[in-house]
N, C-alpha and C. Protein backbone atom coordinates (compact mmCIF):
# COMPACT_ATOMS: atom_id res chain seq x y z
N UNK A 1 28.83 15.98 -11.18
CA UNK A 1 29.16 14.58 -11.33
C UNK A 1 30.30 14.45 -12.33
N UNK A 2 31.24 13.66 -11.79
CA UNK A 2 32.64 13.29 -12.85
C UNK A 2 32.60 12.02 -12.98
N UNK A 3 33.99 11.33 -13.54
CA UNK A 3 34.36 9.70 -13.19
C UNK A 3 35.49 10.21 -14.27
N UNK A 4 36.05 9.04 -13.83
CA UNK A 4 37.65 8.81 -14.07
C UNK A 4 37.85 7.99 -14.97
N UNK A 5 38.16 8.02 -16.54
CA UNK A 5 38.12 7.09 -17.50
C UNK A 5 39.58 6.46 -17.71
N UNK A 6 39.00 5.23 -18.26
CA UNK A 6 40.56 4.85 -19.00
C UNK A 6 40.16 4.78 -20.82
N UNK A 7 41.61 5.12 -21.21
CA UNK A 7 40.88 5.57 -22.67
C UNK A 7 42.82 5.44 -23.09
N UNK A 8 43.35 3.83 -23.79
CA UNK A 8 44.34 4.16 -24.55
C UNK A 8 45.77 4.09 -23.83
N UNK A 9 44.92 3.48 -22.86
CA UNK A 9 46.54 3.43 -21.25
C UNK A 9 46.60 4.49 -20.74
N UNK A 10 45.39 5.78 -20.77
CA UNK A 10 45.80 6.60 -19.81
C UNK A 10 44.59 7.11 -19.12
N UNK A 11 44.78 7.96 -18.09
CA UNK A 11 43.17 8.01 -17.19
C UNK A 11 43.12 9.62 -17.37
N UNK A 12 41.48 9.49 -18.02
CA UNK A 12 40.83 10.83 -18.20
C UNK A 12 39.58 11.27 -17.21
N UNK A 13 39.98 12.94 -16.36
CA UNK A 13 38.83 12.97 -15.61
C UNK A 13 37.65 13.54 -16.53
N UNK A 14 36.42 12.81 -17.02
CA UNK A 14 35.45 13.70 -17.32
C UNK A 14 34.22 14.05 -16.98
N UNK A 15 33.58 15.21 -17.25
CA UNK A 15 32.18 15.75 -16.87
C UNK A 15 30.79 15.43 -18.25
N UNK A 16 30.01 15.68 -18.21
CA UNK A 16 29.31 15.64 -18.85
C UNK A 16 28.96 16.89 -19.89
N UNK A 17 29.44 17.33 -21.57
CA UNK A 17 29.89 18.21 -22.04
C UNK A 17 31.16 18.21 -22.60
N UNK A 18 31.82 17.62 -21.82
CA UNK A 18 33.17 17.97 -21.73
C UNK A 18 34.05 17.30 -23.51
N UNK A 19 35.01 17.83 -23.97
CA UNK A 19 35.75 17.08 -25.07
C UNK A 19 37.44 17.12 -24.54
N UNK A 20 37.29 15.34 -24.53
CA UNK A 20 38.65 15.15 -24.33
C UNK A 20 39.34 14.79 -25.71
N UNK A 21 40.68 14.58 -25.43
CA UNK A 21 41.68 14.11 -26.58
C UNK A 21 42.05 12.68 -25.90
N UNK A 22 41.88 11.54 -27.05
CA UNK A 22 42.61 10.53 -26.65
C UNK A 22 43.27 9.98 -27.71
N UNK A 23 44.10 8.86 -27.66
CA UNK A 23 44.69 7.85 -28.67
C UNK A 23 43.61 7.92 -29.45
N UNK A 24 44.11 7.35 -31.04
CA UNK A 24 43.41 7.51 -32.07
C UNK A 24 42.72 6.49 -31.84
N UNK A 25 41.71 6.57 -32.16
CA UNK A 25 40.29 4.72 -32.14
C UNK A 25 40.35 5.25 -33.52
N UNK A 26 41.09 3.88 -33.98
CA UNK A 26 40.78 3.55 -35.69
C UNK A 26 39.45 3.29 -36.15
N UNK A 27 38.55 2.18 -35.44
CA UNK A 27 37.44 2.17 -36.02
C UNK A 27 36.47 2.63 -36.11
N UNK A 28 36.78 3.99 -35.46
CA UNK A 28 35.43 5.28 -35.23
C UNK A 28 35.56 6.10 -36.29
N UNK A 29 34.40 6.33 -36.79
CA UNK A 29 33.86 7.60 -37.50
C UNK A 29 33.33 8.34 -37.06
N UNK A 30 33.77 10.10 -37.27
CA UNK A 30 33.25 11.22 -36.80
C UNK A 30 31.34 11.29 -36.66
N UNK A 31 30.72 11.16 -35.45
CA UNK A 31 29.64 11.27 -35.21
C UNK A 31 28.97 9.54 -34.83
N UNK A 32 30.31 9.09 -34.32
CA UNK A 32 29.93 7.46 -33.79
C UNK A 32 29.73 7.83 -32.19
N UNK A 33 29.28 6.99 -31.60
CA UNK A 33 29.18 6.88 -30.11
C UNK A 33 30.06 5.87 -29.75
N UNK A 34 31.04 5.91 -28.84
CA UNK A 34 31.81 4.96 -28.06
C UNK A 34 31.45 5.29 -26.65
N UNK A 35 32.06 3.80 -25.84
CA UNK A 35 31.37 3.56 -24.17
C UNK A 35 32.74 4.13 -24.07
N UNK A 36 33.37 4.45 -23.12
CA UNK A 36 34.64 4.35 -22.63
C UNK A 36 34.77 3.33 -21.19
N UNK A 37 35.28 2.92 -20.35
CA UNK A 37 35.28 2.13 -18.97
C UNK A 37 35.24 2.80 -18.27
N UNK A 38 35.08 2.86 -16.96
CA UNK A 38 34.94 3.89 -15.79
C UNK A 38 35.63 2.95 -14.59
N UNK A 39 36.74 3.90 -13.90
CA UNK A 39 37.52 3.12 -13.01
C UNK A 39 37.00 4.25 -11.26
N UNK A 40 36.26 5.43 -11.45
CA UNK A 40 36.18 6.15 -10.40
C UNK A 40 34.70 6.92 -11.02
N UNK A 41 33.36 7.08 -9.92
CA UNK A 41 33.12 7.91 -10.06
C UNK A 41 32.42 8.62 -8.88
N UNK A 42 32.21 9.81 -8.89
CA UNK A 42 32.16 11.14 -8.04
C UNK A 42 31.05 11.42 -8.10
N UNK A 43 29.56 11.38 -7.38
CA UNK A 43 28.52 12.26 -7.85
C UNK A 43 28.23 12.78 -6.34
N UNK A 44 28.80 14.26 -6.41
CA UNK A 44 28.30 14.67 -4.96
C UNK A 44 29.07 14.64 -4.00
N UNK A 45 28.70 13.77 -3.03
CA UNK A 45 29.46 13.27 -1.80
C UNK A 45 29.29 11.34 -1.75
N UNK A 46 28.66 10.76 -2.81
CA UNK A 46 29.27 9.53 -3.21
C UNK A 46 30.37 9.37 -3.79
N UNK A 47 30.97 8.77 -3.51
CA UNK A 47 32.36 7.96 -4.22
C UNK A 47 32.48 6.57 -4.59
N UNK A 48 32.02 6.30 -5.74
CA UNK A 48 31.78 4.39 -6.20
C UNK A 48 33.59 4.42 -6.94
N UNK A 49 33.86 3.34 -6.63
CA UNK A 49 35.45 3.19 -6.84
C UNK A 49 35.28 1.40 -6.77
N UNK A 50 34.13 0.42 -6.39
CA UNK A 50 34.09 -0.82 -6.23
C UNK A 50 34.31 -1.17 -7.58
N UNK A 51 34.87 -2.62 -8.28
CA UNK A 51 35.28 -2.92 -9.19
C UNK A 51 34.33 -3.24 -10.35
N UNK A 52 33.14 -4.04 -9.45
CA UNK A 52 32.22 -4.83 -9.28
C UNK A 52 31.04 -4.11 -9.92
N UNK A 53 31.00 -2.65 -9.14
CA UNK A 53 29.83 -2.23 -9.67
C UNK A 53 29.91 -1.47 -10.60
N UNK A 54 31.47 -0.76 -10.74
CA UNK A 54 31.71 0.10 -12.21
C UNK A 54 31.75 -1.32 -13.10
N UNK A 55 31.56 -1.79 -13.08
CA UNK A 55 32.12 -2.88 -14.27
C UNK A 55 30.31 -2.42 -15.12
N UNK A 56 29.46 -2.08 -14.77
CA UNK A 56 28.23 -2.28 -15.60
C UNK A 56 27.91 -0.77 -16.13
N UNK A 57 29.07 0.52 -15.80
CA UNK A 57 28.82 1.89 -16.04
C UNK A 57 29.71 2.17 -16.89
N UNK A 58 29.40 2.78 -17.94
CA UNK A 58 29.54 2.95 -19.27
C UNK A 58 29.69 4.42 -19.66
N UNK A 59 30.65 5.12 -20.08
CA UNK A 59 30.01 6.46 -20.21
C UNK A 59 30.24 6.85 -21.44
N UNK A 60 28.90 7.33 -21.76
CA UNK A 60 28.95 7.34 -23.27
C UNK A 60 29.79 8.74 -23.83
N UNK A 61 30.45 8.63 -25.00
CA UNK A 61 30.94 9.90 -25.53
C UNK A 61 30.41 9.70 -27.02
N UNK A 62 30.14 11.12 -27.74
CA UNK A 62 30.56 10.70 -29.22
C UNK A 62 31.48 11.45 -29.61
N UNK A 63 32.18 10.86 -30.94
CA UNK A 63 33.66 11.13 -31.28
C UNK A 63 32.96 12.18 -32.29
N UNK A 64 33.75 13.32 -32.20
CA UNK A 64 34.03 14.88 -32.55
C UNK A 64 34.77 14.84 -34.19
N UNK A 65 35.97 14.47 -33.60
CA UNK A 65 37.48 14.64 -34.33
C UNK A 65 38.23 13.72 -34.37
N UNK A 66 38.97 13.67 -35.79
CA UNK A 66 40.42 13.23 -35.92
C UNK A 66 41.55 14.22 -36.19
N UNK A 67 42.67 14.26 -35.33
CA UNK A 67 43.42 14.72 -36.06
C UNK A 67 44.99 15.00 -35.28
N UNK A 68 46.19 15.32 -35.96
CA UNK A 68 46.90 14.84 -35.50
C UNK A 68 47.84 16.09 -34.28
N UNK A 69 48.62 15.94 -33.09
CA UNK A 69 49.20 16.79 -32.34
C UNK A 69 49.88 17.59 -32.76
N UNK A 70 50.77 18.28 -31.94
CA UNK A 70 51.91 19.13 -32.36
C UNK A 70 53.37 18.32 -32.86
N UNK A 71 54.14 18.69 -33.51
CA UNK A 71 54.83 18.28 -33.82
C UNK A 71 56.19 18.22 -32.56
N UNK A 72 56.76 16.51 -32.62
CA UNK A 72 57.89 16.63 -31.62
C UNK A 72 59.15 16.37 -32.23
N UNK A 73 60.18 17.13 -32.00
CA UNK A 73 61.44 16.95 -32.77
C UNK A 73 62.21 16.14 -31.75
N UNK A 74 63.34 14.85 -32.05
CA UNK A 74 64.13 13.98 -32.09
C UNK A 74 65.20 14.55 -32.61
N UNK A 75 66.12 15.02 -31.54
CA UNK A 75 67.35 15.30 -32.05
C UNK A 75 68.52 14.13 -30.86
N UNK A 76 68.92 13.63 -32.05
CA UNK A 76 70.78 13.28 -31.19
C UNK A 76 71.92 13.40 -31.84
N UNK A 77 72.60 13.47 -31.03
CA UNK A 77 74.00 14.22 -30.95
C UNK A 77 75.08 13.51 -30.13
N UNK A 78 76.19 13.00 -30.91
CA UNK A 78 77.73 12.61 -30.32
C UNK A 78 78.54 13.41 -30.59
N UNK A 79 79.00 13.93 -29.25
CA UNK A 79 80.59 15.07 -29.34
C UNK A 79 81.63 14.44 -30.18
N UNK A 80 81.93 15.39 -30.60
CA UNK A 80 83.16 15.03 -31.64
C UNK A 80 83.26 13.75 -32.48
N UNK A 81 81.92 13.14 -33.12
CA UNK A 81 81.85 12.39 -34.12
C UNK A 81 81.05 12.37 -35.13
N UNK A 82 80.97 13.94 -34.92
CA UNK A 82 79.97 14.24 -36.37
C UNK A 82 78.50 13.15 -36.57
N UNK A 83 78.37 12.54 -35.43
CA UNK A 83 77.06 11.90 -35.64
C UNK A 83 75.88 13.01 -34.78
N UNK A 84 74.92 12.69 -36.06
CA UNK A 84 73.88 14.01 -36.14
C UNK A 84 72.46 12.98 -36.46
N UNK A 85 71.46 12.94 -35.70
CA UNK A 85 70.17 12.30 -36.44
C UNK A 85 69.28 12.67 -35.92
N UNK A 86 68.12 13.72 -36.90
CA UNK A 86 66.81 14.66 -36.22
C UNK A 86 66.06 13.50 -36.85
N UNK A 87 64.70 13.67 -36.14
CA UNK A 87 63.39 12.83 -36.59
C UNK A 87 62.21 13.71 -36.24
N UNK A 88 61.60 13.29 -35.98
CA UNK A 88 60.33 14.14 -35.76
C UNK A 88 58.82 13.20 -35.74
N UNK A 89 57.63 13.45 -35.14
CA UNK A 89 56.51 12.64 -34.64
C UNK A 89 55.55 13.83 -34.49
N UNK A 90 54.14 12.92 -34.51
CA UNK A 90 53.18 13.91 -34.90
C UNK A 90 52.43 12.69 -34.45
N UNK A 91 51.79 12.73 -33.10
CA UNK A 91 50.90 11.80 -32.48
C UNK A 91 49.25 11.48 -32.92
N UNK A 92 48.72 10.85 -33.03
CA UNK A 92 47.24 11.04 -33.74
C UNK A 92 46.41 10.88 -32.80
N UNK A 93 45.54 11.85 -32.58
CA UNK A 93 44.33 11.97 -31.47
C UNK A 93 43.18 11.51 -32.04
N UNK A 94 41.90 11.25 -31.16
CA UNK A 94 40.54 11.31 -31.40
C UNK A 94 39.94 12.40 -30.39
N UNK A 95 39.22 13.50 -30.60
CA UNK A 95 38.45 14.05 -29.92
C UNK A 95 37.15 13.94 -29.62
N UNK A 96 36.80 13.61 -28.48
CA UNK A 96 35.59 12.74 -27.41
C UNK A 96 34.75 14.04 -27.21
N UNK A 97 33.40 13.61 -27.52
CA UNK A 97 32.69 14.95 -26.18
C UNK A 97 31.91 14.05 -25.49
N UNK A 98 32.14 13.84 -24.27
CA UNK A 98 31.09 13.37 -23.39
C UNK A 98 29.87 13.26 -23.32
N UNK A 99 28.89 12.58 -23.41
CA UNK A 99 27.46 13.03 -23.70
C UNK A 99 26.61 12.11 -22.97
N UNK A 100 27.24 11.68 -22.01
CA UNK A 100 26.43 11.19 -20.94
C UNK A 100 27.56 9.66 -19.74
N UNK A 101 26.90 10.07 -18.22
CA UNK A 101 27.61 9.29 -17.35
C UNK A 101 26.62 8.69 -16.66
N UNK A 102 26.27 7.64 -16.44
CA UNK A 102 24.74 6.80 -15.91
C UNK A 102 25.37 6.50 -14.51
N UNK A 103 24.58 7.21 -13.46
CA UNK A 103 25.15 6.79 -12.04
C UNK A 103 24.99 5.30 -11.65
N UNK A 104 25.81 4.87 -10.48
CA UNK A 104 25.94 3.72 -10.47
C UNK A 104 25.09 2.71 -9.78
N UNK A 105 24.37 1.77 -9.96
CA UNK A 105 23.49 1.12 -9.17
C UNK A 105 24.24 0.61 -8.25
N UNK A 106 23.27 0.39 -7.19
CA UNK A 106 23.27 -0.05 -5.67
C UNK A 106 23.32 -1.25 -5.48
């Protein structure tokens, strides 16, 4: 059994176990439980994808981790005008472990 989360503007497939990385959730503390939404889920040879009935399935995760990505370098560059400007970013994650997906009522 899977389902297809949204978590932060982007869609995560998860299992039950599983630890994803998402956008940072500011107001979580390490060893909180968050729902995430469920836009797809898979158990078997069912496929619930209705709007209607994921709207009441919830899948629980609790949050693991904070902490931040790899580092990305920002470089630009104009030929022959000596204009030069590096930057650099360091994205901040939360790490999820899945810990439960409640199939969907009928």
């Amino acid at each position: 059994m899977y389902a297809i989360v949204r978590s932060g503007g982007r869609q995560h497939k998860v299992a039950v176990g599983d630890i994803v990385e998402v956008d940072r959730i500011p107001t979580g503390k390490v060893g909180d439980t968050v729902e995430l939404s469920t836009l797809l889920l898979v158990d078997g040879e069912t496929v619930t994808s209705d709007p209607w009935v994921l709207a009441g399935v919830k899948v629980q995760a609790e949050l693991v981790d904070h902490h931040k990505g790899a580092k990305i370098d920002i470089l630009r560059y104009k030929n022959k005008t000596g204009y030069r400007r590096r930057q650099g970013h360091r994205q901040h994650y939360t790490s999820l472990k899945i810990t439960g997906i409640p199939s969907a009522a009928k």
